[in-house]
Protein backbone atom coordinates (compact mmCIF):
# COMPACT_ATOMS: atom_id res chain seq x y z
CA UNK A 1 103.52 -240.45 119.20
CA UNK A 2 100.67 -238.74 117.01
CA UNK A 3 98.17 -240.80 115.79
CA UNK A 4 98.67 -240.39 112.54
CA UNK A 5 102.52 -241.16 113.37
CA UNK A 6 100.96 -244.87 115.09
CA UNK A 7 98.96 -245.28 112.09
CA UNK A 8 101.69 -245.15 109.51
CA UNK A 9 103.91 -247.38 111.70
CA UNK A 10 101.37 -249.90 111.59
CA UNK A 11 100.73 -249.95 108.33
CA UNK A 12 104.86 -250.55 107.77
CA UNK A 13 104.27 -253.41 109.78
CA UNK A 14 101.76 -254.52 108.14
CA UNK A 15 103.37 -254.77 105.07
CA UNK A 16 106.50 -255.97 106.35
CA UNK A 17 104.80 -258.87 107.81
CA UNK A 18 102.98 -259.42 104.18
CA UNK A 19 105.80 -259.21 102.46
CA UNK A 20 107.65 -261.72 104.31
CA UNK A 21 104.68 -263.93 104.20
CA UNK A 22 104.21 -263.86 100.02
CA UNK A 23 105.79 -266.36 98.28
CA UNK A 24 107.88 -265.45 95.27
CA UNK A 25 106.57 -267.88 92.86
CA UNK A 26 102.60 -266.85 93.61
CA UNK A 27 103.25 -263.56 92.78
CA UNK A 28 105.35 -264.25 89.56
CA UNK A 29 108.69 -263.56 90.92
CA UNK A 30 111.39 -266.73 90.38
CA UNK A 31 112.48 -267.79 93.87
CA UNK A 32 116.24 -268.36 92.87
CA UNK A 33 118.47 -270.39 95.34
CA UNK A 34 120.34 -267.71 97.24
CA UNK A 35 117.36 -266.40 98.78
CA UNK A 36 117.67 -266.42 102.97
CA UNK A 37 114.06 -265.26 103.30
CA UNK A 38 111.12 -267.07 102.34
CA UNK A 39 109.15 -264.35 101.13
CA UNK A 40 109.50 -260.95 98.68
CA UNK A 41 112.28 -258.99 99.29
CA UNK A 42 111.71 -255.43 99.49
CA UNK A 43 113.00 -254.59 95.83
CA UNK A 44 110.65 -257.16 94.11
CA UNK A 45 107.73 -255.79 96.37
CA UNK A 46 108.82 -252.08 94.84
CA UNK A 47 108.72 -252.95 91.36
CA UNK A 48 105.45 -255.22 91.59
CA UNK A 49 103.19 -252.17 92.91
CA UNK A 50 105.10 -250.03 90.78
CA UNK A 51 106.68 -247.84 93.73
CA UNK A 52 110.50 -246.68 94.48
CA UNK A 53 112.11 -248.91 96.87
CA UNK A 54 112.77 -245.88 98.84
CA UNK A 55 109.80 -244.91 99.35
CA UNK A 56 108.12 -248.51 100.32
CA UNK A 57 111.46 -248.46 102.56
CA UNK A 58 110.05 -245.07 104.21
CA UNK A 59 106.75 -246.23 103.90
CA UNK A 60 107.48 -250.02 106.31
CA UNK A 61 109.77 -248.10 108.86
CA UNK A 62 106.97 -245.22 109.47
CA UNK A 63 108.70 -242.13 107.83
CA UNK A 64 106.34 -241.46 105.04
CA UNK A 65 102.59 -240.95 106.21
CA UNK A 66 99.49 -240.82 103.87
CA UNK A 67 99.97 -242.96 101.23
CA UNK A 68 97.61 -242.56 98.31
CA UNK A 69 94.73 -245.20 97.64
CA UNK A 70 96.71 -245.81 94.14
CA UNK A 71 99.54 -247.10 96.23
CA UNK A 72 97.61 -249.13 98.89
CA UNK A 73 95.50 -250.99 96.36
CA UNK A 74 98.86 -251.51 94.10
CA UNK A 75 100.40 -252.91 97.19
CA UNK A 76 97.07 -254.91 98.41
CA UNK A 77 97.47 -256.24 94.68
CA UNK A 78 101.06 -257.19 94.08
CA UNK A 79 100.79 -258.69 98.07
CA UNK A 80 97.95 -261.02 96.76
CA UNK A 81 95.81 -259.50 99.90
CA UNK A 82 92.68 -260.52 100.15
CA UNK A 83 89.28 -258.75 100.61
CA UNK A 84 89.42 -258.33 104.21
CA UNK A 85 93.29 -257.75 104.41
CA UNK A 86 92.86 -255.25 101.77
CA UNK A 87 90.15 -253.32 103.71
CA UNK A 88 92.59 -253.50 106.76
CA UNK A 89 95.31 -252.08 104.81
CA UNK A 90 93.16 -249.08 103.42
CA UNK A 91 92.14 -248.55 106.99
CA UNK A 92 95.67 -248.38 108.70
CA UNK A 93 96.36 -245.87 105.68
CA UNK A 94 93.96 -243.66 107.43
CA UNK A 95 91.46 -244.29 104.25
CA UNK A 96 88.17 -245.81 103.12
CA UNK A 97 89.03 -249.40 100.87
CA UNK A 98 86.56 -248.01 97.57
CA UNK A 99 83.03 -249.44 97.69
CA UNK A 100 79.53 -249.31 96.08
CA UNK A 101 79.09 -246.29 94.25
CA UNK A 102 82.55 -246.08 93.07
CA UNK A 103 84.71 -247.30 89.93
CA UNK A 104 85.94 -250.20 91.05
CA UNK A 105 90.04 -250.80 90.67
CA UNK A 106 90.55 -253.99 92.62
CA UNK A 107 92.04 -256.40 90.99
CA UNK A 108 91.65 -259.84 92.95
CA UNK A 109 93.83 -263.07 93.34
CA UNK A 110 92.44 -265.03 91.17
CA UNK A 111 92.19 -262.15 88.09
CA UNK A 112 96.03 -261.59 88.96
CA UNK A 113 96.61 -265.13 89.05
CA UNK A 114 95.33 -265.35 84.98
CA UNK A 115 97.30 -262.29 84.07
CA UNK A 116 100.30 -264.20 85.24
CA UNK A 117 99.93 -267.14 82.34
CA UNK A 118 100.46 -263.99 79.77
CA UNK A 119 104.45 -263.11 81.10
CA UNK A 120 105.42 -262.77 77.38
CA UNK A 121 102.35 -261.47 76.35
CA UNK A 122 101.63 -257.52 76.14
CA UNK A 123 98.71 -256.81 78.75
CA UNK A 124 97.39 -253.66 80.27
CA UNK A 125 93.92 -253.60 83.13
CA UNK A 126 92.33 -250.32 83.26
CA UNK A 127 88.87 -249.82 85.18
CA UNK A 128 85.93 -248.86 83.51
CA UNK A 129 86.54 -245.40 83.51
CA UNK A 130 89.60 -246.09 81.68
CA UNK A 131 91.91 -245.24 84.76
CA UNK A 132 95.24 -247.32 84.22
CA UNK A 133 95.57 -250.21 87.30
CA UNK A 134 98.12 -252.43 85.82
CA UNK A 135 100.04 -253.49 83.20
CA UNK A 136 102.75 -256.19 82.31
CA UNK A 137 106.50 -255.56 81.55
CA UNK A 138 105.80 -256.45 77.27
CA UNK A 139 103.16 -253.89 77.55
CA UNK A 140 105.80 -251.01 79.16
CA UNK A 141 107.89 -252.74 76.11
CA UNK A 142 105.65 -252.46 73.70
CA UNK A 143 104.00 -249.39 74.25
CA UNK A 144 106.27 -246.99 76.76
CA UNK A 145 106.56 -247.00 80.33
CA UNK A 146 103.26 -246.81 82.27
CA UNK A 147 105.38 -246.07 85.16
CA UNK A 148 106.05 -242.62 83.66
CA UNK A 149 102.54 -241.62 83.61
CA UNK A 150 100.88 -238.89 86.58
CA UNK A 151 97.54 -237.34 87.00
CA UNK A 152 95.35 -237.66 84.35
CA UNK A 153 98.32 -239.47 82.04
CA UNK A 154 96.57 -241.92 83.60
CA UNK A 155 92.92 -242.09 82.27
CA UNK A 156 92.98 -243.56 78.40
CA UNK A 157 90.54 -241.02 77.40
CA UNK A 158 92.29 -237.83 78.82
CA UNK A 159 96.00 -239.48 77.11
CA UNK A 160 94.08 -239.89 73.32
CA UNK A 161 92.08 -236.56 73.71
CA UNK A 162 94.67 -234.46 75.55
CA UNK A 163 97.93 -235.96 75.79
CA UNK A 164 100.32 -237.36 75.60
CA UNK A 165 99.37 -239.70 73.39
CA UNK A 166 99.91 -242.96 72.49
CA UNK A 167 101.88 -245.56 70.47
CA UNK A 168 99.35 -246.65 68.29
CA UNK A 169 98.65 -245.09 64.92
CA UNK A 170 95.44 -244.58 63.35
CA UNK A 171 93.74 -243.75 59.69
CA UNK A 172 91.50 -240.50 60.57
CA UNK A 173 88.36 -242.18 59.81
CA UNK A 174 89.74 -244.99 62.45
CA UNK A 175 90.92 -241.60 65.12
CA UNK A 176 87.38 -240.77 64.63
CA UNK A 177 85.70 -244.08 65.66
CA UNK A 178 87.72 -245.09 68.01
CA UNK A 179 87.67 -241.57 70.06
CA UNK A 180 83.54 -241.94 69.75
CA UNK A 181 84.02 -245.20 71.21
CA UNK A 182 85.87 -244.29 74.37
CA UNK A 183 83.22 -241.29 75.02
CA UNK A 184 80.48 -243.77 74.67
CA UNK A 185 82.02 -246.04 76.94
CA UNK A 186 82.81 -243.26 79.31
CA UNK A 187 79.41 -241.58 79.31
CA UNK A 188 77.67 -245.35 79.89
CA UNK A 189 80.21 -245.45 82.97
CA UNK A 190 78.99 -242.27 84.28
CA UNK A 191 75.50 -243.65 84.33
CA UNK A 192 76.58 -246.41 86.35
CA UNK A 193 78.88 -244.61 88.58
CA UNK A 194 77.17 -240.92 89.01
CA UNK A 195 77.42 -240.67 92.97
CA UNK A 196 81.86 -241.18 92.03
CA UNK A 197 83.60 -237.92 92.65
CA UNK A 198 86.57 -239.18 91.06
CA UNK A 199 85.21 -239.78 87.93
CA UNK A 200 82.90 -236.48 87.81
CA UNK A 201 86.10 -234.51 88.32
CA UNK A 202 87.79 -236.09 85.55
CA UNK A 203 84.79 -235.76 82.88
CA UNK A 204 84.80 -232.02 84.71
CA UNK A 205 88.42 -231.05 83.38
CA UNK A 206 88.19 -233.29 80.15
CA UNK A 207 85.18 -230.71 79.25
CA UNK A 208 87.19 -227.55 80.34
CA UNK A 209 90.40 -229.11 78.39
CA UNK A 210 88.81 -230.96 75.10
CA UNK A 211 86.35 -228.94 72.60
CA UNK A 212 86.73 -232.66 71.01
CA UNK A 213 85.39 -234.32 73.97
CA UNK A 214 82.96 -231.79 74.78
CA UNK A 215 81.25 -232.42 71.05
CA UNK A 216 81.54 -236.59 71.54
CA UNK A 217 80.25 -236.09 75.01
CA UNK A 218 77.04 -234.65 73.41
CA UNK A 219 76.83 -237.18 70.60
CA UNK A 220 78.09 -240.20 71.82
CA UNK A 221 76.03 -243.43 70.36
CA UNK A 222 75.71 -245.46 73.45
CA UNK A 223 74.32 -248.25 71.73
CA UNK A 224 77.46 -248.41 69.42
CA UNK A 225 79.55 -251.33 69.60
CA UNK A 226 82.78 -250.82 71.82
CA UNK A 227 84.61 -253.45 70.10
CA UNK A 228 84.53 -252.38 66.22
CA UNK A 229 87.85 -252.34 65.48
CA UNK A 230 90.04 -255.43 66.49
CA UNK A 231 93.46 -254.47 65.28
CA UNK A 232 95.93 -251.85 65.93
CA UNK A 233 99.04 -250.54 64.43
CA UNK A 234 101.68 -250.05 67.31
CA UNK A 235 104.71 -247.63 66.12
CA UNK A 236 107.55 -249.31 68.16
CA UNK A 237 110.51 -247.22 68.29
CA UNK A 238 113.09 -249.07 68.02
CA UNK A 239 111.15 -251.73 65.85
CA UNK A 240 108.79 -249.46 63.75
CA UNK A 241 104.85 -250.03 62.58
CA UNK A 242 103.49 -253.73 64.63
CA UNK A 243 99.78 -254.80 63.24
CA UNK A 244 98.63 -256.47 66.23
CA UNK A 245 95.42 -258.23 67.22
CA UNK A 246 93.75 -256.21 70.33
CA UNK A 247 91.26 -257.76 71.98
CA UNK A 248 89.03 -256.85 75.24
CA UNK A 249 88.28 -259.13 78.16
CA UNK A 250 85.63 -257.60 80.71
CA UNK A 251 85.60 -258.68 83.83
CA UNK A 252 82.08 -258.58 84.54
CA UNK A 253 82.21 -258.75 88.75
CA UNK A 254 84.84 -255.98 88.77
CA UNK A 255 84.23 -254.26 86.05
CA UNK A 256 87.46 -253.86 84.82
CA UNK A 257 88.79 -253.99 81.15
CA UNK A 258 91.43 -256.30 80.13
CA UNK A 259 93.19 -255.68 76.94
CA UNK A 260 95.62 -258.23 75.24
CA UNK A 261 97.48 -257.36 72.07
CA UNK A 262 98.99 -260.52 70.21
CA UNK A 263 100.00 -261.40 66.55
CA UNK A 264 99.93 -264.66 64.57
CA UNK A 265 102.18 -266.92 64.95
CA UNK A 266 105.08 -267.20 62.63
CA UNK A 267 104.31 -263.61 60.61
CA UNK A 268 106.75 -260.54 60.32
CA UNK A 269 104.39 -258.79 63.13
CA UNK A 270 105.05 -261.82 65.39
CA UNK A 271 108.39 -261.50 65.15
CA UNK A 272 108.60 -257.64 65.36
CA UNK A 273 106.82 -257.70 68.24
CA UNK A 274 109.10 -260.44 69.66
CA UNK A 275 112.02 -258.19 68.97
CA UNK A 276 110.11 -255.34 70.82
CA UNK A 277 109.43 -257.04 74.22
CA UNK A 278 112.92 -258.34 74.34
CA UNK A 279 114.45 -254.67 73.58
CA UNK A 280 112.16 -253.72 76.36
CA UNK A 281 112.56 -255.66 78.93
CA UNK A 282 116.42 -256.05 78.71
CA UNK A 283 116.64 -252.41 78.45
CA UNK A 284 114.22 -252.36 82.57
CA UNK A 285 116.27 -255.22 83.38
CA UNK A 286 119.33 -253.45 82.77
């Protein structure tokens, strides 16, 4: 057998022997009473790191080589791997786990562990590049299924400057703050990050696809503040307009954005938004 055939084997097994080791309840999945196996069974796996079960099927018995770094780090996540068992599974991938120099998209454990306490809450990580890692099923609910979204769908800034677009509705002056804002942010990233290839490639094809960026690019305020506006108007579809509190968490080591969107208690927008995550995830679960 080829190497690269002995390398994707081993990485099946690898993950096999994860996934039987996980517990259901760490990772946020109910352990029921009919379950023969103590650990994740190979749908629950799928849908955690956000892959078919076919292809994680092809990908433990060996028949699909080369799996992207998106997918290894989705599966190092939703396994609960840690550093060094994360690096091993990037390596039996045939690929380099991301280090200094890079955007980090690691979301550890313990971060994973705190998104877990917000299971009716609408959540969504992104790095600080504004790459999508993760998000929760009220935030695919809420605001469409991440699931759906390829390439560049992916980065925040390319989705509000190019396409598709989102959910949320603003008032032009608010489109116009809150596009400087993500340029800023972007640009300050850049100046962290310049040596990532990754991230110069996307600010390459946001230039050659936005006249918009191009112009906040060469303006941006850097010392602006990122957090100006703490509200947002979500038009649901099924629901219609949601005012919702948005608020950022940083995570500071990882440097990864964490953005929570919740109403008050007891309001109309509570309760719409209610009624949207339970449209939502009935409609997944069916």
């Amino acid at each position: 057998m080829e190497d690269g055939g002995v390398q994707a084997w081993d990485f099946g097994t690898a993950v096999r022997r994860w996934r039987d080791r996980a517990a259901p309840e760490a990772v946020g999945v109910p352990a029921g009473r009919r379950r023969r196996a103590a650990g994740l069974r190979r749908e629950e796996l799928a849908g955690l790191a956000g892959i078919s079960v076919d292809y994680l099927t092809r990908l433990e018995q060996g028949r699909a080589v080369s799996p992207s770094g998106q997918v290894v780090e989705a599966l190092a996540r939703a396994l609960r791997l840690s550093d060094g068992e994360r690096d091993v599974l990037f390596e039996l991938a045939g690929l380099v786990a991301p280090g200094s120099g890079l955007v980090p998209g690691r979301v550890t454990p313990s971060i994973q562990r705190l998104l877990d306490r917000f299971d009716h809450t609408p959540v969504i990580v992104q790095d600080a590049a504004f790459n999508f890692v993760t998000a929760n099923a009220p935030y695919d609910a809420l605001m469409g299924d991440t699931s759906a979204w390829r390439g560049n769908e992916r980065n925040g800034v390319w989705r509000n400057l190019v396409g598709p677009g989102t959910r949320a509705v603003h008032a032009p002056e608010e489109r116009a703050v809150f596009e400087e804002s993500l340029v800023a942010r972007l640009r300050l990233t850049a100046s962290r990050y310049p040596a990532d290839p990754a991230l110069r490639r996307l600010i390459g094809e946001l230039e050659a696809a936005s006249p918009r960026f191009r112009e906040l690019w060469d303006t941006a305020d850097l010392d602006a503040d990122p957090d100006r506006s703490r509200h947002k108007v979500v038009d649901h579809p099924a629901v219609g307009l949601i005012t919702l509190d948005c608020d950022n968490l940083s995570v500071a080591r990882d440097d990864l954005l964490i953005t929570v969107y919740t109403a008050e208690p007891g309001t109309y927008d509570a309760e719409r938004l209610a009624l949207a995550i339970v449209l939502g995830t009935q409609r997944v679960a069916g």
